[in-house]
N, C-alpha and C. Protein backbone atom coordinates (compact mmCIF):
# COMPACT_ATOMS: atom_id res chain seq x y z
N UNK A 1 15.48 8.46 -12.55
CA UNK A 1 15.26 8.95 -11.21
C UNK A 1 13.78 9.08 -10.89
N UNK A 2 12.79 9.17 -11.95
CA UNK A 2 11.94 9.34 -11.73
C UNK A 2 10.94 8.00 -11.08
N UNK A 3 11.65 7.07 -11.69
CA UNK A 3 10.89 5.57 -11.37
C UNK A 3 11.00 5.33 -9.76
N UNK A 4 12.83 5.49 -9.79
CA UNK A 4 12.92 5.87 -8.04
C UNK A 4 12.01 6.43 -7.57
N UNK A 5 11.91 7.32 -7.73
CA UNK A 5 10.86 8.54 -6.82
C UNK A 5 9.94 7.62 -6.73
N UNK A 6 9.41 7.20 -7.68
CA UNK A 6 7.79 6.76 -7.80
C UNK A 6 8.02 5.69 -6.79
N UNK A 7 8.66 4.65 -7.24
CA UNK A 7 8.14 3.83 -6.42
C UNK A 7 8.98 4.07 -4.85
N UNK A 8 9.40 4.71 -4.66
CA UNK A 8 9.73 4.84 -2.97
C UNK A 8 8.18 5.17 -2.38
N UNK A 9 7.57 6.47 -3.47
CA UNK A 9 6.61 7.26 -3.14
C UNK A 9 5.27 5.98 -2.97
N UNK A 10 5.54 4.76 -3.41
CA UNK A 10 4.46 3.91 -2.82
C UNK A 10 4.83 2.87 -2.12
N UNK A 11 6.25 2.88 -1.67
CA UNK A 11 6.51 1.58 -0.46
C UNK A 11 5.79 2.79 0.75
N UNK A 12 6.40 3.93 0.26
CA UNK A 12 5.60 4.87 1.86
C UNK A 12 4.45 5.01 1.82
N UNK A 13 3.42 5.21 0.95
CA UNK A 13 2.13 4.96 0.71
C UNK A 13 1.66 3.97 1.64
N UNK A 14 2.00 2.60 1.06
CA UNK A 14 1.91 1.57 0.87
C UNK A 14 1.68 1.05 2.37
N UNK A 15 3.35 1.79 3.34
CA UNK A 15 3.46 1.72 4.76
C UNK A 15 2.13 2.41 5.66
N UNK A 16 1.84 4.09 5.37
CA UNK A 16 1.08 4.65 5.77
C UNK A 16 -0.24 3.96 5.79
N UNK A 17 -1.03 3.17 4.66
CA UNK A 17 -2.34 3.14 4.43
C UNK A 17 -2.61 1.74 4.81
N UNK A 18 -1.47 0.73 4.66
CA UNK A 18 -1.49 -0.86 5.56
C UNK A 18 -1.39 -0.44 7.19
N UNK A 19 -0.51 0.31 7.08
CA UNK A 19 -0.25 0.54 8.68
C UNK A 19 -1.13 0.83 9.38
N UNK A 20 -1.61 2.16 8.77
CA UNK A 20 -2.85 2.75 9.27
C UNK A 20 -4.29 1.68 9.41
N UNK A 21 -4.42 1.31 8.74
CA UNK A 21 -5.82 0.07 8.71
C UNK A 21 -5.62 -0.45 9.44
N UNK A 22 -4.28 -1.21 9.61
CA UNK A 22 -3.75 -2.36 10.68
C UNK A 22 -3.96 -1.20 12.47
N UNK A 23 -3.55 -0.16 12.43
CA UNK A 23 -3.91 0.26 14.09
C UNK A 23 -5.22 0.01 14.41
N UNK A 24 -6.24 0.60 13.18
CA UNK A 24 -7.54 0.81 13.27
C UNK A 24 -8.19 -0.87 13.56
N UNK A 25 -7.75 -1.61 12.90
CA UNK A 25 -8.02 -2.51 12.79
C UNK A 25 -8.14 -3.73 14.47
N UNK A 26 -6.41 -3.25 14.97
CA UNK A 26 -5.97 -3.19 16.42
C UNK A 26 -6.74 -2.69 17.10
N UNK A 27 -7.04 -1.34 17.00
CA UNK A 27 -8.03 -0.30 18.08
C UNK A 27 -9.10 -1.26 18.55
N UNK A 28 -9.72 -1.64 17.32
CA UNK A 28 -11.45 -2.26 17.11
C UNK A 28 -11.26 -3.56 17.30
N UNK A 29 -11.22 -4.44 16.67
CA UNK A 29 -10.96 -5.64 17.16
C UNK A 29 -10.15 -6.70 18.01
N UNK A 30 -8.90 -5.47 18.18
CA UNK A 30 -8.15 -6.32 19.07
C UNK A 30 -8.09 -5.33 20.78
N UNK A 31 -9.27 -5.06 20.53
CA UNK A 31 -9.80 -3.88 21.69
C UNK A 31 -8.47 -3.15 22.45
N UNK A 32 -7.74 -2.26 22.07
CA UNK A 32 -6.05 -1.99 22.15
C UNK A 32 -6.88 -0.68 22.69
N UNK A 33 -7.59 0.04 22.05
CA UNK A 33 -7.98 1.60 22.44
C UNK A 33 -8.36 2.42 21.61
N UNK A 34 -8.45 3.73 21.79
CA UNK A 34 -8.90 4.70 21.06
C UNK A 34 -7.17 5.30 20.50
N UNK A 35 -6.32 5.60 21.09
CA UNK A 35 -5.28 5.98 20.80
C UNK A 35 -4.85 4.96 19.48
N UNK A 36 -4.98 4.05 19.57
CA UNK A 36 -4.11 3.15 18.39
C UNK A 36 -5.35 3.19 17.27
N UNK A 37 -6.69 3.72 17.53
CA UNK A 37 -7.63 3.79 16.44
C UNK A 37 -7.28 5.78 15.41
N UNK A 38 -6.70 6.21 17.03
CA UNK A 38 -6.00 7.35 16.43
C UNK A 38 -4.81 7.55 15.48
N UNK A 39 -3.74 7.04 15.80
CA UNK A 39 -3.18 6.87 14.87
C UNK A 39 -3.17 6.38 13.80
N UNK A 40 -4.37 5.09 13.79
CA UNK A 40 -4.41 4.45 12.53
C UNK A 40 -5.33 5.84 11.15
N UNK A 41 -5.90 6.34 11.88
CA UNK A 41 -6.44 7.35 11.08
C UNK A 41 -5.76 8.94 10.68
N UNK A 42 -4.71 9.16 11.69
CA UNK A 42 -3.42 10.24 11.06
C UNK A 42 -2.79 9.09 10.08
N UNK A 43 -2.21 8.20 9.94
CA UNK A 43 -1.86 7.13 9.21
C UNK A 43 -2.58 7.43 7.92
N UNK A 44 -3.53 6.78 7.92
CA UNK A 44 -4.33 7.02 6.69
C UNK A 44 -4.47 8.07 6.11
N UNK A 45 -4.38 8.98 6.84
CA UNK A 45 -5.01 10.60 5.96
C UNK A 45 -3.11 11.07 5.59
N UNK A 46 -2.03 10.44 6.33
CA UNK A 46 -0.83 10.65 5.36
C UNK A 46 -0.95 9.64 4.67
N UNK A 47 -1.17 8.74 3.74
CA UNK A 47 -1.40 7.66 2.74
C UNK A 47 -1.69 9.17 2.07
N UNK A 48 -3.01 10.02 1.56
CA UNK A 48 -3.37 10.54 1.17
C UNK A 48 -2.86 11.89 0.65
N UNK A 49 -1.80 12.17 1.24
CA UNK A 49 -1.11 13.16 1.22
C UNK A 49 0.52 12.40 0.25
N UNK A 50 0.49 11.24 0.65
CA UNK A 50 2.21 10.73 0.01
C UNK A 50 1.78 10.52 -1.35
N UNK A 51 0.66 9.87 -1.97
CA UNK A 51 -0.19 9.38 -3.21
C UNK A 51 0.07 10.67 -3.65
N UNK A 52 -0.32 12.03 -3.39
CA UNK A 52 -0.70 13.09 -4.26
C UNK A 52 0.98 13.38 -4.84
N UNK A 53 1.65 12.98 -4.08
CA UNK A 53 3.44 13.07 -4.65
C UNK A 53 4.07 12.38 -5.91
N UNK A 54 2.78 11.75 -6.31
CA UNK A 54 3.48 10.75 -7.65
C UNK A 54 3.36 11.34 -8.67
N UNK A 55 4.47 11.09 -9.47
CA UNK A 55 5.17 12.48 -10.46
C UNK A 55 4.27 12.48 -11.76
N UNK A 56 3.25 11.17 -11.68
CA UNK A 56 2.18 11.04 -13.15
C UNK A 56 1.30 12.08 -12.58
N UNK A 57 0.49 13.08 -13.56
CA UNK A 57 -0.66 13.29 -12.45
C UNK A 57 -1.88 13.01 -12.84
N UNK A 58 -1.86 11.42 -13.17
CA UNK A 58 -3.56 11.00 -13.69
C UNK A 58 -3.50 10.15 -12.21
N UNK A 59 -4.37 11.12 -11.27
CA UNK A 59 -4.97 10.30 -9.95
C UNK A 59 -5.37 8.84 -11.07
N UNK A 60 -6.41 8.77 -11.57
CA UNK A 60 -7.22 7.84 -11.60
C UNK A 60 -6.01 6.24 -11.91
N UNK A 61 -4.82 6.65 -12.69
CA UNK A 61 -3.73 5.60 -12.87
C UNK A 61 -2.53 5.25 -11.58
N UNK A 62 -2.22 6.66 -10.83
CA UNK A 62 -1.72 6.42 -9.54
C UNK A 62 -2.58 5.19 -8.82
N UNK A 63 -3.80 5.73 -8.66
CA UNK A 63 -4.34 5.14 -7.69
C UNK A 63 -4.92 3.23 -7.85
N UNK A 64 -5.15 3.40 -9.00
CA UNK A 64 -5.06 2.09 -9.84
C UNK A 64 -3.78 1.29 -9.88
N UNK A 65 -2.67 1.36 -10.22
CA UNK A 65 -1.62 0.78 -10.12
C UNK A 65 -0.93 0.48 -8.20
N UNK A 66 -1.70 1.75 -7.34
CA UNK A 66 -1.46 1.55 -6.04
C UNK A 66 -2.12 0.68 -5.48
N UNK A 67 -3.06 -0.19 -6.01
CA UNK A 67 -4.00 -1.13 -5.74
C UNK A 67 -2.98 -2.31 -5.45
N UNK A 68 -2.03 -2.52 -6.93
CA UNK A 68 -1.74 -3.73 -6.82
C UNK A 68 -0.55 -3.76 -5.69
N UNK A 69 -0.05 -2.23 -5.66
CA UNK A 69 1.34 -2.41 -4.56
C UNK A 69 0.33 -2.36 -2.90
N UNK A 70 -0.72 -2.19 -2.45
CA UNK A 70 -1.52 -2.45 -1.30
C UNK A 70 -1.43 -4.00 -1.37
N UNK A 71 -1.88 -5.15 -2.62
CA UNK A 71 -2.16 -6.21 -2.33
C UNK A 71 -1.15 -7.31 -2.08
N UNK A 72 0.08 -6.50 -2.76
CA UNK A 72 1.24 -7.25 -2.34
C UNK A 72 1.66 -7.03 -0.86
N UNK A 73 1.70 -5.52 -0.77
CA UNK A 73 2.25 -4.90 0.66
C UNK A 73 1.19 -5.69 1.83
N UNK A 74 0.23 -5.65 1.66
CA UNK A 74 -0.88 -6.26 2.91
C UNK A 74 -0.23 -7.96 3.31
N UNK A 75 0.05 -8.38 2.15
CA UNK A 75 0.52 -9.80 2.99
C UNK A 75 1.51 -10.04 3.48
N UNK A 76 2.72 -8.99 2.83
CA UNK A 76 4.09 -8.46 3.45
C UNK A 76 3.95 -7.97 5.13
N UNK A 77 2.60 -7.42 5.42
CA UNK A 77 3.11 -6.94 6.31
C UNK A 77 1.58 -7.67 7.33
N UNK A 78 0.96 -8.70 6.77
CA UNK A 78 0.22 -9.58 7.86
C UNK A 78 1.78 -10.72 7.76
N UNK A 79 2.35 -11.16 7.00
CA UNK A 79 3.59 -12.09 7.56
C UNK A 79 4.49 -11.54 8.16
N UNK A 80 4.92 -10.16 7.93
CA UNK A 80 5.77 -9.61 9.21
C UNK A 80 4.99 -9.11 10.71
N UNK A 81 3.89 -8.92 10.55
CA UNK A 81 2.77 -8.06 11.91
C UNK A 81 2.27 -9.30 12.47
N UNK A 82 1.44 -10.01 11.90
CA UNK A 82 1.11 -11.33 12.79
C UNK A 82 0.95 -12.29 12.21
N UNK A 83 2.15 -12.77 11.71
CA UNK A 83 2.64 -13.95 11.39
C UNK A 83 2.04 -14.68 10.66
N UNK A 84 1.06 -14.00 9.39
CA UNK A 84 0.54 -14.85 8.61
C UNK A 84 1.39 -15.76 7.43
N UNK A 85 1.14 -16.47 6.97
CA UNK A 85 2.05 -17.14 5.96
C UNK A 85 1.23 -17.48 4.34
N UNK A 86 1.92 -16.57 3.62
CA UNK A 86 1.05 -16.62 2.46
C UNK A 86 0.58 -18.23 1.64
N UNK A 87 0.35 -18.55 0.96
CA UNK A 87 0.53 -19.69 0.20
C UNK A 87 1.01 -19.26 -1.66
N UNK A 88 1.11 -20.21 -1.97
CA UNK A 88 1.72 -20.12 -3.19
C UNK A 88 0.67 -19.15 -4.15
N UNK A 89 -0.33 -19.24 -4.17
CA UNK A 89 -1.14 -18.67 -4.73
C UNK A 89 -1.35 -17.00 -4.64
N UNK A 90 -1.32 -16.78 -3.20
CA UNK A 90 -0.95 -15.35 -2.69
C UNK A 90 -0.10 -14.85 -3.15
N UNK A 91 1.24 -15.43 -3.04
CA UNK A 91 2.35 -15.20 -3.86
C UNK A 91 2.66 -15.14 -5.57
N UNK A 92 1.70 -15.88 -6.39
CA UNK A 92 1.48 -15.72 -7.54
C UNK A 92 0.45 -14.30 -7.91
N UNK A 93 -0.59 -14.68 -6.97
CA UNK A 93 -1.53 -13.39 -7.50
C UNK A 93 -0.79 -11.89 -7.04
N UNK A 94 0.12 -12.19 -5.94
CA UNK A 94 0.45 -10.49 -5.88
C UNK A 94 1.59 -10.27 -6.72
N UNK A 95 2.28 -11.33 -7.62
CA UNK A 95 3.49 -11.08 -8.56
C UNK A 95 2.47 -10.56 -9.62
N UNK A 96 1.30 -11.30 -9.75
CA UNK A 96 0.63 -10.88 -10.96
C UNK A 96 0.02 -8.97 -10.92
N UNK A 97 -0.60 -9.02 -9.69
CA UNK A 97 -0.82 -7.27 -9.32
C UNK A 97 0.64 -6.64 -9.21
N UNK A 98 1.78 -6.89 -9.14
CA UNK A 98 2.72 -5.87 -8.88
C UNK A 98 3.36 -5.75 -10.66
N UNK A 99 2.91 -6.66 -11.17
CA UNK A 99 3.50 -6.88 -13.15
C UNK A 99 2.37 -5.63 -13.34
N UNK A 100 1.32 -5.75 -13.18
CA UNK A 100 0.05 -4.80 -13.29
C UNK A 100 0.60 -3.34 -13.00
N UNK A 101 0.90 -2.80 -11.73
CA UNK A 101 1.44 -2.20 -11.40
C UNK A 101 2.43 -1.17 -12.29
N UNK A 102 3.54 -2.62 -12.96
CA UNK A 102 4.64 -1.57 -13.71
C UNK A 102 4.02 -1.42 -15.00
N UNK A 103 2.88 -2.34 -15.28
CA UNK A 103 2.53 -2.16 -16.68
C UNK A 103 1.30 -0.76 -16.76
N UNK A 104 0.60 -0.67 -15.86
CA UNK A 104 0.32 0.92 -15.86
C UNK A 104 0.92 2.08 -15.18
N UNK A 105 2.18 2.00 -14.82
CA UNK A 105 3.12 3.26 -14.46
C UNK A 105 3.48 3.50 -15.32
N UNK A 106 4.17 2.31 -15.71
CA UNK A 106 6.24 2.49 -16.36
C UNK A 106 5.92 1.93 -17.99
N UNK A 107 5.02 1.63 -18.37
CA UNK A 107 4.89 1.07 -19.70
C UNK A 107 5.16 2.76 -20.58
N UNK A 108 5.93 2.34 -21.69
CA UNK A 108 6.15 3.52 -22.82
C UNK A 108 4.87 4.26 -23.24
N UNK A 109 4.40 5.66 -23.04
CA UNK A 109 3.41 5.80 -24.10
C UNK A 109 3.77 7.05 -24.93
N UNK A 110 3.31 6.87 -25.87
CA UNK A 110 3.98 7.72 -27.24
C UNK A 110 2.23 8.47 -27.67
């Protein structure tokens, strides 16, 4: 149950801190407003608040292993948000960060 937890606790991360960049990102460059630069930054500061929920409590390995679920999640959600299309390589390197991922969560240590 605990793995559950964990990793729900970084698809929502994951949502909050892509999401959030992506408004900010909208606000500023896709000149949308101050409101969508607002939310992108309540966004972000809950990223910060869902991270502190992960049941390890070595920040420095949470936050390290959340790297690789950002680099997968970011292209997940530029091909669902605006229609980017990864290439094979994208797709190899973020299988390789999300192996990363379980190998500093979920690996045995004695």
């Amino acid at each position: 149950m605990t793995i559950a937890r964990s990793l729900l606790l970084f698809a929502l991360a994951a949502v909050a801190e892509i999401g959030g960049a992506w408004l900010v990102w909208q606000g500023v460059r896709e000149q949308r407003g101050l409101l969508w630069i607002a939310a992108g930054v309540v966004a972000l500061g809950a990223y910060g608040f869902v991270a502190a929920f992960q049941p390890d409590p070595n920040f420095g390995r949470v936050l390290a292993a959340y790297g690789g679920v950002f680099i997968a999640g970011s292209l997940l959600w530029g091909t669902l948000a605006d229609g980017f299309r990864p290439d094979r390589w994208d797709l190899i390197g973020a299988g390789v960060c999300l192996a990363g991922v379980v190998l500093i969560m979920y690996a045995p240590r004695g």
